[in-house]
Protein backbone atom coordinates (compact mmCIF):
# COMPACT_ATOMS: atom_id res chain seq x y z
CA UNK A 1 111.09 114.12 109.65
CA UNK A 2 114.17 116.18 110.53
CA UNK A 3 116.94 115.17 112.19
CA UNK A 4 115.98 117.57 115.51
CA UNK A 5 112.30 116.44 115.30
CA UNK A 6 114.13 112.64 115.46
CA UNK A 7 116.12 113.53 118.16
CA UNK A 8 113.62 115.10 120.24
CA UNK A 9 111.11 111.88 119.89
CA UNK A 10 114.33 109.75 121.01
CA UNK A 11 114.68 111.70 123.68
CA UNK A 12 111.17 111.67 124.97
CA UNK A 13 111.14 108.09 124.59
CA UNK A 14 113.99 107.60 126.57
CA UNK A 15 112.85 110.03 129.27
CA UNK A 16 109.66 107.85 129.45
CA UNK A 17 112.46 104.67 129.60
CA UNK A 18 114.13 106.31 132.25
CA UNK A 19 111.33 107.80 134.46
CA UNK A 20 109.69 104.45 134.58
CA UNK A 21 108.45 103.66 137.86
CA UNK A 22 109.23 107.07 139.19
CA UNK A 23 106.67 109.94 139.90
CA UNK A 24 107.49 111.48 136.20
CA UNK A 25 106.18 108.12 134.81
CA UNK A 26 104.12 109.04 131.86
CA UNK A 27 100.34 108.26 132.65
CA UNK A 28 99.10 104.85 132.10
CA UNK A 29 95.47 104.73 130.61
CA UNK A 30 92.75 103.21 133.38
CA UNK A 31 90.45 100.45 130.92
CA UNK A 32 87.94 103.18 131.29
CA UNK A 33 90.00 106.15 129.70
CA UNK A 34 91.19 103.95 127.08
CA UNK A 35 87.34 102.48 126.54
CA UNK A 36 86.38 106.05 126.03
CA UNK A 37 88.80 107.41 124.07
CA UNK A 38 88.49 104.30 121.72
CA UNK A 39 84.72 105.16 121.43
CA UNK A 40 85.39 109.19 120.44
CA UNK A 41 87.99 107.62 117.85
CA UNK A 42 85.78 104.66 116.75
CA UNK A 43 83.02 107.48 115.93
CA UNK A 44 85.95 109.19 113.75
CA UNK A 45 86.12 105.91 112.05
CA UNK A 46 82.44 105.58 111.13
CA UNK A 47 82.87 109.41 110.11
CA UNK A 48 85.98 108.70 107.62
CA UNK A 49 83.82 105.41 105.77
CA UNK A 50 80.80 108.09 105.20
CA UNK A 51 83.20 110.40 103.56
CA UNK A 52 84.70 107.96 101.42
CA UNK A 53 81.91 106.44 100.19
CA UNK A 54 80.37 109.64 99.23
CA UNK A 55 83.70 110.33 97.42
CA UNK A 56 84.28 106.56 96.32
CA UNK A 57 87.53 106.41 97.23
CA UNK A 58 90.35 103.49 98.00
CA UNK A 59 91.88 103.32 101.03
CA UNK A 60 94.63 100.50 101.51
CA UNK A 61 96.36 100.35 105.27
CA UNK A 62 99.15 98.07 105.34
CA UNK A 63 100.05 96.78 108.90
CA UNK A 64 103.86 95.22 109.62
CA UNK A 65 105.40 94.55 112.07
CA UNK A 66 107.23 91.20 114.12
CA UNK A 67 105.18 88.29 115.67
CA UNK A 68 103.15 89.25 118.64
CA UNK A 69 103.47 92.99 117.85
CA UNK A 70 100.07 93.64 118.20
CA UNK A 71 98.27 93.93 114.61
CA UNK A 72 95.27 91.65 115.35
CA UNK A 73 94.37 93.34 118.14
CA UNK A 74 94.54 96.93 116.55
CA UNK A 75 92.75 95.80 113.14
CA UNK A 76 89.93 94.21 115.27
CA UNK A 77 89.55 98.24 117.07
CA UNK A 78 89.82 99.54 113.83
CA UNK A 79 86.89 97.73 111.66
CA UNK A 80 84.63 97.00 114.74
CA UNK A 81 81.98 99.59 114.06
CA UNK A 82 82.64 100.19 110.17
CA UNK A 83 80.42 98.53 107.76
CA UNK A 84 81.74 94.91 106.53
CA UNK A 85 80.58 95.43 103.22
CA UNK A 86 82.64 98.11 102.42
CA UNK A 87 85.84 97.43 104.62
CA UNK A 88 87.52 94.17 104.36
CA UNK A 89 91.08 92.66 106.32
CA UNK A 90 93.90 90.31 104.38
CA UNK A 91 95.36 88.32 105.73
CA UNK A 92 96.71 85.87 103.67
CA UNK A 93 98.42 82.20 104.09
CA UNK A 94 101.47 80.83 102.84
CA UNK A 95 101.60 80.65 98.98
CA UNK A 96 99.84 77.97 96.69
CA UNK A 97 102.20 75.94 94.23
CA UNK A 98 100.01 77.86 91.82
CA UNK A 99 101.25 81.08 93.48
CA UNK A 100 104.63 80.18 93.87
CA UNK A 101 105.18 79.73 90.10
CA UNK A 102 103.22 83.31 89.43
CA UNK A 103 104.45 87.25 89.54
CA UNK A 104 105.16 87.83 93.24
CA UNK A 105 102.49 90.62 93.64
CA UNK A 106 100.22 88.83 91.65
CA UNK A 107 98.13 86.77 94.61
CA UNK A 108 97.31 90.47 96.68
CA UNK A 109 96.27 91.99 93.34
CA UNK A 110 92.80 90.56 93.91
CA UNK A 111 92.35 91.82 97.45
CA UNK A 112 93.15 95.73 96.65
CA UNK A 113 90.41 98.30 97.63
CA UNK A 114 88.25 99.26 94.87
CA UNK A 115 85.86 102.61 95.10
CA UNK A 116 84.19 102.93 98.36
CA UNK A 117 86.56 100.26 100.27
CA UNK A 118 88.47 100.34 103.07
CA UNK A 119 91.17 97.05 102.94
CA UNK A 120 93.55 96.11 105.47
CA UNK A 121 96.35 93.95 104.83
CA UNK A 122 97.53 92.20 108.14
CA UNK A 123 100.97 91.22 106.53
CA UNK A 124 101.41 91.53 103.07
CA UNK A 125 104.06 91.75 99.98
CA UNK A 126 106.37 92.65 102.61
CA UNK A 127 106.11 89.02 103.96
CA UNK A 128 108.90 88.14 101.39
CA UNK A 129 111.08 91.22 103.02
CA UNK A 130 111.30 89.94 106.16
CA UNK A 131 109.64 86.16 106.88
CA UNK A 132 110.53 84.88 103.67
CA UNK A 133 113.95 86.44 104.02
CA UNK A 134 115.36 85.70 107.44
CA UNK A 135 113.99 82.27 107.27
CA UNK A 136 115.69 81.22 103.97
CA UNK A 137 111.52 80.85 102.16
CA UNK A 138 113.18 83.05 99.15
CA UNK A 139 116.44 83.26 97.25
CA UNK A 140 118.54 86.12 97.25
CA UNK A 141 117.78 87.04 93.95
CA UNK A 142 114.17 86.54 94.63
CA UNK A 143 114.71 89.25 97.74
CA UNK A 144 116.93 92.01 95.55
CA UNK A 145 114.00 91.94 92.82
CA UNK A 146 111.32 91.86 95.58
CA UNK A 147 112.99 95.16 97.09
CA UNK A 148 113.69 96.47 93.32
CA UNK A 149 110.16 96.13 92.51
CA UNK A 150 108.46 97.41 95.49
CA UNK A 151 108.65 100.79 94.74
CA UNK A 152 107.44 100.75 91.29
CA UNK A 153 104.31 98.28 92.03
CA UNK A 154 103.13 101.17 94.65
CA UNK A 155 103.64 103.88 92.64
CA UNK A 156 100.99 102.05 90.32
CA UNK A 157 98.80 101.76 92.96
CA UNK A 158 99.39 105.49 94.25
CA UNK A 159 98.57 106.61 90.57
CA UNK A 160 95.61 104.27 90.35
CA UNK A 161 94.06 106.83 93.11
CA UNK A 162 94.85 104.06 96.35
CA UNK A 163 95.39 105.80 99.28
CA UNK A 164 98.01 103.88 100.44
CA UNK A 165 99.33 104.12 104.64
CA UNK A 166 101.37 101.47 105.49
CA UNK A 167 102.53 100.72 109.09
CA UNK A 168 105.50 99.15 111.06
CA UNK A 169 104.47 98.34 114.50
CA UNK A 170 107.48 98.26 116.72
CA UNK A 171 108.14 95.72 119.75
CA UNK A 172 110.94 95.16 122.05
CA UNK A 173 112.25 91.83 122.30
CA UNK A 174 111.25 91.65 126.27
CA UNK A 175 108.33 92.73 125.10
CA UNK A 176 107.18 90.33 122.08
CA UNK A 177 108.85 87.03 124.39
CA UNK A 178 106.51 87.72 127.03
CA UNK A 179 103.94 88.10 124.82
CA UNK A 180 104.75 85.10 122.72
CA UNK A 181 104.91 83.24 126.07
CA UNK A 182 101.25 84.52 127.36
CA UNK A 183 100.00 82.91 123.54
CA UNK A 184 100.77 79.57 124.48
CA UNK A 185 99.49 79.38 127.93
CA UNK A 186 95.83 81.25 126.82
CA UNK A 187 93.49 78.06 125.51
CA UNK A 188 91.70 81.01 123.58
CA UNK A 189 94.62 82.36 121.19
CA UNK A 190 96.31 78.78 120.13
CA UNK A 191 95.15 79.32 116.92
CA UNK A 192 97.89 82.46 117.03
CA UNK A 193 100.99 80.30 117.53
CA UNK A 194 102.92 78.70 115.02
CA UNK A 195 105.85 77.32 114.33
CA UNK A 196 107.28 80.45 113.28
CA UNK A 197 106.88 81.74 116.76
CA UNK A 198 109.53 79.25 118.35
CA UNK A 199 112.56 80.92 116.22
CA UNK A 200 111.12 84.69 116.36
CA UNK A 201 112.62 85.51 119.25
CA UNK A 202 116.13 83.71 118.43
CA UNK A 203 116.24 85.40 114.80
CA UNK A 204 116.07 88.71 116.99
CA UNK A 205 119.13 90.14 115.24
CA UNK A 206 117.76 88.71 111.66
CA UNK A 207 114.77 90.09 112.23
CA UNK A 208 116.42 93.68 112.95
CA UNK A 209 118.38 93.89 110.24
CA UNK A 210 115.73 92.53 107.90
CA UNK A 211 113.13 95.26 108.98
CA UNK A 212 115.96 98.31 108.64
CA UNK A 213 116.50 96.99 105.01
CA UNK A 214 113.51 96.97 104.35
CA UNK A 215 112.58 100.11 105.30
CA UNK A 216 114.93 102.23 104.27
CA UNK A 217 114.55 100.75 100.51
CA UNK A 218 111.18 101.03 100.15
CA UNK A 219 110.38 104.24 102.29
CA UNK A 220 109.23 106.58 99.59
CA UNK A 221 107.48 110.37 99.39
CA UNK A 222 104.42 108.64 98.00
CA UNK A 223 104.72 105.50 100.18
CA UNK A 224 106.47 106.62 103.04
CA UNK A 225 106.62 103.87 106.65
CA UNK A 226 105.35 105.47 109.88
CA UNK A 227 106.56 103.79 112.68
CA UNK A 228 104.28 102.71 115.68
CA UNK A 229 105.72 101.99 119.24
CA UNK A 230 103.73 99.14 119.49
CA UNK A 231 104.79 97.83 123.58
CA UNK A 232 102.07 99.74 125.36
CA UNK A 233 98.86 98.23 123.55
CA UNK A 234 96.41 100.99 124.15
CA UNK A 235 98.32 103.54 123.65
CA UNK A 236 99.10 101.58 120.11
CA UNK A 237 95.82 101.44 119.19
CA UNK A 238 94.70 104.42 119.96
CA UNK A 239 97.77 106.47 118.30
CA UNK A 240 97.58 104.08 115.14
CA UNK A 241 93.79 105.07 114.41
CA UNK A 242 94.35 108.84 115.13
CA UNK A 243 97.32 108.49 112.58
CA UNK A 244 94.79 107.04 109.87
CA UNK A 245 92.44 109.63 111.02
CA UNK A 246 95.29 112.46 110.91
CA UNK A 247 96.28 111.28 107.39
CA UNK A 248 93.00 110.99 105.85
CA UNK A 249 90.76 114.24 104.58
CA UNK A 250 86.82 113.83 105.55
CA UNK A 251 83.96 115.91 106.72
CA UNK A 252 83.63 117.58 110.50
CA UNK A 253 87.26 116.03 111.62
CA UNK A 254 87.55 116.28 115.10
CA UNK A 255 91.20 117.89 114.46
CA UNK A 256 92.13 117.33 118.46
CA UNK A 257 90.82 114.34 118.67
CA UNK A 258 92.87 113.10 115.57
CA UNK A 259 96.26 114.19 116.01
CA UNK A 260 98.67 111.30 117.37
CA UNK A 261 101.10 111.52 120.08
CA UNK A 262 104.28 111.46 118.25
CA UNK A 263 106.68 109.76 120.43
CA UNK A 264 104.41 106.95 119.48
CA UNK A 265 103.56 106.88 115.97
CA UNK A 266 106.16 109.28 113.38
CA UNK A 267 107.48 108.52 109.64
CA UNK A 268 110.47 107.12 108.84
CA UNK A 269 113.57 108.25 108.31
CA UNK A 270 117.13 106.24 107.93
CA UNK A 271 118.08 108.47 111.00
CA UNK A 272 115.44 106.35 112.76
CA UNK A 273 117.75 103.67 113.26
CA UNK A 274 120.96 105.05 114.60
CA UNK A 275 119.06 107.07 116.69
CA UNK A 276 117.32 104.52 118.90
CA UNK A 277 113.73 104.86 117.88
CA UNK A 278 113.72 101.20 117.04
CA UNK A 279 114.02 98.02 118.72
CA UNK A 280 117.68 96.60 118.61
């Protein structure tokens, strides 16, 4: 991404900041739209699985992103009409003693596509570049050989034939407390709280610098981040699948349908940062 293509998503974002609650508000999707549109897309999905299991090939979708930034809900849209047996999500727990004393990549070796799979890591080696890190889970040496490695362990993958997409999904910090908040009082999401969630918001600035590291070290031509405002959660969703659509070759693409609104979803670039087009 240039540096004018950056500046002119930061500035539509912060035209849609500014023209909030005014008549130049961008429009908000009724249920209805968004049910539709989520249907067209969902068929796009169902398309993409055909075509790679005609072509047997390995798609791995890596979602990141802070607490309450809205993976679940935009894996669950993702995988609801594609065949289980050939599409599997990760998400994995904390680490095993076993695990602990083992090569760092070595537990999510098991769980990577093979022909005619679709996997989806919610969270995954990048745990250690940003949980493990800001709360003190890894050493320092432990982090600089995590962020040393990265690069190398996906080119492997890359060069195995993975199609690898990975994903940051990007929250404000209004945003992800009132969302943390709306966990606790729901009887139905309980299971989604943690103890992690009482120090996510406080870590705010941790958390920041933590994901900036991160992804300007292991941003790479063959591995590259694409960002996802992730505040509005339909619009989220429904940019984040047309991305993976976008990305992805397969028979009768709906090419309209599939391109993403990009003030919403867009690759990284160090620019990124001091430009605005992430949460601070």
């Amino acid at each position: 991404m240039s540096k004018r293509k950056a500046e002119n998503i930061g500035s539509g974002m912060r035209d849609s900041f500014a023209n909030a609650g005014s008549a130049n508000e961008p429009k908000v999707l009724s249920r209805d739209e968004y049910e539709a549109e989520l249907r067209r897309l969902q068929i796009e999905l169902v398309k993409l699985q055909r075509h790679f299991l005609r072509c047997r090939d390995k798609i791995l979708v890596i979602l990141e992103g802070r607490d309450a930034a809205g993976k679940d809900g935009a894996i669950k849209r993702i995988v609801e009409h594609l065949s289980p047996r050939e599409t599997r999500v990760v998400a994995l727990g904390r680490p095993s003693d076993r695990d602990l004393g083992a090569w760092y990549f070595q537990r999510f070796v098991p769980y990577l596509p093979v022909a005619e799979e679709l996997a989806i890591f919610n969270r995954s080696w990048y745990n250690r570049a940003g949980v493990e890190h800001v709360m003190g889970f890894c050493t320092p040496s432990q982090y600089e050989e995590f962020l040393q490695s990265v690069p190398r362990f996906e080119a492997m993958l890359v060069d195995s034939g993975i199609r690898l997409l990975k994903y940051y999904l990007d929250i404000s910090r209004d945003e992800q407390a009132r969302r943390l908040d709306a966990r606790k009082r729901d009887p139905l999401k309980q299971w989604k709280t943690s103890p992690i969630d009482e120090v996510a918001v406080k870590h705010w600035k941790d958390y920041s610098f933590a994901r900036d590291t991160m992804l300007v070290r292991t941003h790479t031509t063959f591995a590259p981040w694409r960002i996802v405002h992730a505040d509005d959660k339909r619009l989220t969703r429904l940019n984040l699948i047309r991305d993976i659509l976008w990305r992805l070759d397969y028979c009768d693409k709906d090419e309209k349908l599939a391109k993403p609104d990009n003030t919403i979803v867009f690759e990284f670039e160090p620019a990124c940062i001091g430009d605005g087009l992430l949460a601070q």
